[in-house]
C-alpha atoms as a PDB file:
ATOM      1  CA  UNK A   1      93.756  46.196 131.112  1.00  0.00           C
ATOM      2  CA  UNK A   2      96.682  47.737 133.188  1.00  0.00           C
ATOM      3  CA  UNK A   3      99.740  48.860 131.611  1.00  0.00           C
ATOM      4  CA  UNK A   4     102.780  47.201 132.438  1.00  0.00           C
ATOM      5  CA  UNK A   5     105.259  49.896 134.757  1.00  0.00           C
ATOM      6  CA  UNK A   6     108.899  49.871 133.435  1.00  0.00           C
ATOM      7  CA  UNK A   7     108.828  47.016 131.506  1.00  0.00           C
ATOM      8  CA  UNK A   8     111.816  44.729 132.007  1.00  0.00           C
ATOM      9  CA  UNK A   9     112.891  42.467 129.178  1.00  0.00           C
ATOM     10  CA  UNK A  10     114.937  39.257 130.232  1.00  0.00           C
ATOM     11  CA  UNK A  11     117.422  40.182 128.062  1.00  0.00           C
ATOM     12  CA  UNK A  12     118.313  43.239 129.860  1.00  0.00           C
ATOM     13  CA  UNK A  13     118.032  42.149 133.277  1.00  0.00           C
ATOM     14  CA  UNK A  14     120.918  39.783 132.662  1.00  0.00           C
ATOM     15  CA  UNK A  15     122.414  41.591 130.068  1.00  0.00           C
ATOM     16  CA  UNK A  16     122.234  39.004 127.100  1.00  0.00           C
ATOM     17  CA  UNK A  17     122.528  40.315 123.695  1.00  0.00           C
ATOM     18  CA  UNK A  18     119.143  40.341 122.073  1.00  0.00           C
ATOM     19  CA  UNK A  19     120.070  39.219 118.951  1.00  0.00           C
ATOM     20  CA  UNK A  20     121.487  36.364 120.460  1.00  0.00           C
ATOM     21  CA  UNK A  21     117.976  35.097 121.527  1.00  0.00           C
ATOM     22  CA  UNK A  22     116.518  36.135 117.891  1.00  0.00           C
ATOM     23  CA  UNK A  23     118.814  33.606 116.111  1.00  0.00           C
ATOM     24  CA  UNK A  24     117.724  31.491 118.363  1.00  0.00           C
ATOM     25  CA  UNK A  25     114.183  31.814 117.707  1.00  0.00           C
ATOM     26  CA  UNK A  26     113.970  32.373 121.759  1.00  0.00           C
ATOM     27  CA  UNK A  27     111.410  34.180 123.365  1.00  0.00           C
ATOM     28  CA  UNK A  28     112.614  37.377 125.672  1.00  0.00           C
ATOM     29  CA  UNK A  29     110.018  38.067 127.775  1.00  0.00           C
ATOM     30  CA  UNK A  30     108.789  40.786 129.516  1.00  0.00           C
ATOM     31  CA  UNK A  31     109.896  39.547 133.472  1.00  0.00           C
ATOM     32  CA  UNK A  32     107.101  42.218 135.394  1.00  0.00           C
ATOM     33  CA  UNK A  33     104.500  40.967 132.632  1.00  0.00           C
ATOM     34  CA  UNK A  34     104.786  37.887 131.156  1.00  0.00           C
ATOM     35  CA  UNK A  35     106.384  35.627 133.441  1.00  0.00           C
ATOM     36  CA  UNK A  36     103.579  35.264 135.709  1.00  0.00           C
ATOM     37  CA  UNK A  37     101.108  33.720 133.260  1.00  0.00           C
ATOM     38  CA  UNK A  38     103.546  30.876 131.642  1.00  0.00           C
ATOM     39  CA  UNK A  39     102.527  27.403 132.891  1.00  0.00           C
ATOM     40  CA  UNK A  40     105.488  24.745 132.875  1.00  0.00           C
ATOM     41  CA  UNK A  41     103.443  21.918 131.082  1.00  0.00           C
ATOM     42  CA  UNK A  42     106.468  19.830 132.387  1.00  0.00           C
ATOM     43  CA  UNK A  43     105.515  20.262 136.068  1.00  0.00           C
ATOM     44  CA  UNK A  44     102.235  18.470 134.774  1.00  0.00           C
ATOM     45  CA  UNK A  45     103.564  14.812 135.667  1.00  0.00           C
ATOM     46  CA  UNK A  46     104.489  15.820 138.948  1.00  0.00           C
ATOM     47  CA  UNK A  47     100.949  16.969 140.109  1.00  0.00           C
ATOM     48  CA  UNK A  48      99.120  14.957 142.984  1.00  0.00           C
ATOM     49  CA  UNK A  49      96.028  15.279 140.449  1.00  0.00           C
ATOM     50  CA  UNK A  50      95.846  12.061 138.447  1.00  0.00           C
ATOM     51  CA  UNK A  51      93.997  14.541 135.763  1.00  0.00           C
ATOM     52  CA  UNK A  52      96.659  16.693 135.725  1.00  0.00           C
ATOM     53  CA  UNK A  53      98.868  13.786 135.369  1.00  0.00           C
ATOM     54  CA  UNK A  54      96.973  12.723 132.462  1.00  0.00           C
ATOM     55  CA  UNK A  55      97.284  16.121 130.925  1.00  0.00           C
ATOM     56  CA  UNK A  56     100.800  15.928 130.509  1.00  0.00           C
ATOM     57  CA  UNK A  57     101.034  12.485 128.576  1.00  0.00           C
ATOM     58  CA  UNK A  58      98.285  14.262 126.457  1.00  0.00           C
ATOM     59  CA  UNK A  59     100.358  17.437 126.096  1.00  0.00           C
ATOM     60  CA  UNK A  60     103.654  15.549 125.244  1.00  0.00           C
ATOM     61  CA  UNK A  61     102.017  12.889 123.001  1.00  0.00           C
ATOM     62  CA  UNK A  62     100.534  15.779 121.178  1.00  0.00           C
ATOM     63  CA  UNK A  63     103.710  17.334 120.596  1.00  0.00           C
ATOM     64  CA  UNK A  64     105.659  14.183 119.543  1.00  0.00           C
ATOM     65  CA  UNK A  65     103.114  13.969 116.763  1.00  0.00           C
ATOM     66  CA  UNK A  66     104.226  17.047 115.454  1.00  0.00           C
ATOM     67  CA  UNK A  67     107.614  16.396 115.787  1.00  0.00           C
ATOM     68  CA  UNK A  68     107.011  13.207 113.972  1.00  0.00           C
ATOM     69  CA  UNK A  69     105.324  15.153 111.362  1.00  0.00           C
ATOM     70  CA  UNK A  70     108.032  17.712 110.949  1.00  0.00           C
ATOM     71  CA  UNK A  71     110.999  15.398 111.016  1.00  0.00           C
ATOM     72  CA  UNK A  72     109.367  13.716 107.963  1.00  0.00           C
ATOM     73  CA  UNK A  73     108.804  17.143 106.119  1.00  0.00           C
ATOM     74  CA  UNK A  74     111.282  17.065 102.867  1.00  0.00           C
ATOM     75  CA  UNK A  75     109.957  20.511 102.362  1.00  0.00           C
ATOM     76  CA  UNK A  76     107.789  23.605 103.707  1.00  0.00           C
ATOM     77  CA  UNK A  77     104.753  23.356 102.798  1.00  0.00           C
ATOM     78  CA  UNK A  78     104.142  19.463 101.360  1.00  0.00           C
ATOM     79  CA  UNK A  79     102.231  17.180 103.371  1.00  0.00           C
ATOM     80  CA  UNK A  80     103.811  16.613 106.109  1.00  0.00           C
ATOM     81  CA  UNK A  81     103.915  20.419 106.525  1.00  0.00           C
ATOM     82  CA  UNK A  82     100.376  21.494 106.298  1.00  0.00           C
ATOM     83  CA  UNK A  83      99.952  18.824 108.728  1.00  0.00           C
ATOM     84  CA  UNK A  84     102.046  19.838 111.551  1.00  0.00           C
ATOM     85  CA  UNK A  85     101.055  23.230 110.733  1.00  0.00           C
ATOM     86  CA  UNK A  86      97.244  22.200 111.376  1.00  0.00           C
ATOM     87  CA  UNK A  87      98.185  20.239 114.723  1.00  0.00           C
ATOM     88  CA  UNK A  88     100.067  23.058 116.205  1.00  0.00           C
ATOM     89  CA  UNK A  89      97.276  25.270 117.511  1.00  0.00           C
ATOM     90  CA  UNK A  90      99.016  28.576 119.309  1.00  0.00           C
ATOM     91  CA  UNK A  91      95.867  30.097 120.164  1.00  0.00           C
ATOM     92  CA  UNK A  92      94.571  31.780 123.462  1.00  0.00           C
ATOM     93  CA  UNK A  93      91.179  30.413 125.273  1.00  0.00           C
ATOM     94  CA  UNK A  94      88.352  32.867 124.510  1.00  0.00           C
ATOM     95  CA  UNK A  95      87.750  35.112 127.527  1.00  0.00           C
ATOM     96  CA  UNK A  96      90.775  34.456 129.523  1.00  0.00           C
ATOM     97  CA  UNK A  97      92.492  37.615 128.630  1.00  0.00           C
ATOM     98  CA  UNK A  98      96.033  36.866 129.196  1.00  0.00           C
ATOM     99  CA  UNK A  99      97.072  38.315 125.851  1.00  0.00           C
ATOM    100  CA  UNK A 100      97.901  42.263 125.276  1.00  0.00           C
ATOM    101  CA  UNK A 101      95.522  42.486 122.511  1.00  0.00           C
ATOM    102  CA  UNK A 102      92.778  46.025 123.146  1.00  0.00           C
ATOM    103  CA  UNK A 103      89.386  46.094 123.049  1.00  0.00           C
ATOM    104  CA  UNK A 104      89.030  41.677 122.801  1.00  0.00           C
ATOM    105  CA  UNK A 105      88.713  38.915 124.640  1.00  0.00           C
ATOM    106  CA  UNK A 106      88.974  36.305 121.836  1.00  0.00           C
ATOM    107  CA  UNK A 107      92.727  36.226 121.913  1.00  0.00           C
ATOM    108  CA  UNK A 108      95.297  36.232 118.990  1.00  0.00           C
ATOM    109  CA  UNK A 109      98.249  33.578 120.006  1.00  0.00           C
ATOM    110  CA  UNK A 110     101.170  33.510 118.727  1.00  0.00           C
ATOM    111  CA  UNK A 111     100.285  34.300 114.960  1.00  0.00           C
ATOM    112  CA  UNK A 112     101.345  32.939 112.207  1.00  0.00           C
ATOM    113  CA  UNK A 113     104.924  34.514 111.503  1.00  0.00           C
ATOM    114  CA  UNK A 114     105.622  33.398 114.735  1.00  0.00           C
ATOM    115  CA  UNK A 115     104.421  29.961 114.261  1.00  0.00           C
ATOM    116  CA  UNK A 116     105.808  29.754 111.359  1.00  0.00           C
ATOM    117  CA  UNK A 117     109.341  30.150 112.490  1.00  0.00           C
ATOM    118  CA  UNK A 118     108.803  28.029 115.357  1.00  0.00           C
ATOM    119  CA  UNK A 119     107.706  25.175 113.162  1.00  0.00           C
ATOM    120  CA  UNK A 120     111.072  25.701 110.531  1.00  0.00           C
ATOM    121  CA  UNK A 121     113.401  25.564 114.151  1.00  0.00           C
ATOM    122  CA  UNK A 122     111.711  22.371 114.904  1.00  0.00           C
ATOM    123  CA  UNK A 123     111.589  20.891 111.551  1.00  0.00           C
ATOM    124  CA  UNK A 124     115.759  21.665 111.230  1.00  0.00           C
ATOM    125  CA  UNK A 125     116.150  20.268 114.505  1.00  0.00           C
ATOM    126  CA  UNK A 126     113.912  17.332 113.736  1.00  0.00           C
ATOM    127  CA  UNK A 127     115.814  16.377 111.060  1.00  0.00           C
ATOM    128  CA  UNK A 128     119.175  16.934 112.628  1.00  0.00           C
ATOM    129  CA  UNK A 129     118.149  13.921 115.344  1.00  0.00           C
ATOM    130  CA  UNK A 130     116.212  11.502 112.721  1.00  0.00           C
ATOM    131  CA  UNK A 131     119.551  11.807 110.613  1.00  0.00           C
ATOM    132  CA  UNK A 132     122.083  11.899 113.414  1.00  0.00           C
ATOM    133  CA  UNK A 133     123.344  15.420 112.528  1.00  0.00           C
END
């Protein structure tokens, strides 16, 4: 795999304070890495592939269920929990190789710290809209 020349962080390429984006639980990507492999799921509906099409009410229903899930989670960890936790697969597709991992091809996702705090910023912000916070 080729190493990444000057790697450019979003953050300081329009000079946002980093730990603005770590409250935030954003992601600050590498721009001359990462940005070429993200797919817009959103752009999805707009395709003149009625499979494609198809994918996206897939994709969103998917997600909705997890919302769902999350917004009825009274804590992390009961039911409700585990079970978003279980939907919300973050993995890479074996052999693809988009990751940074060495040496593998299986792919490691996000992991599970990550996912993990991406699940708790959707479950507050679940909550906040089911209870009209």
């Amino acid at each position: 795999m080729a190493k990444t020349k000057n790697p450019t962080r979003f953050t300081d390429r329009f000079r946002i304070d980093k730990a603005l984006l770590k409250d935030r639980g954003a992601f600050d990507p590498i721009l001359n890495a990462d940005t070429p492999l993200f797919i817009d799921p959103l752009l999805l509906a707009q395709s003149a592939h009625e499979e494609m099409r198809a994918a996206h009410a897939t994709w969103r229903d998917h997600f909705v269920s997890i919302i769902d899930l999350l917004a009825a989670t009274r804590a992390r960890g009961d039911v409700a929990w585990r079970n978003a936790d279980r939907l919300f697969v973050a993995s890479e597709f074996k052999g693809t190789c988009l990751g940074y991992g060495k040496g593998s091809i299986e792919g490691s996702g996000i992991g599970p710290e990550l996912k993990g705090r991406l699940l708790s910023t959707v479950n507050r912000r679940a909550i906040l809209i089911r209870f009209g916070g």
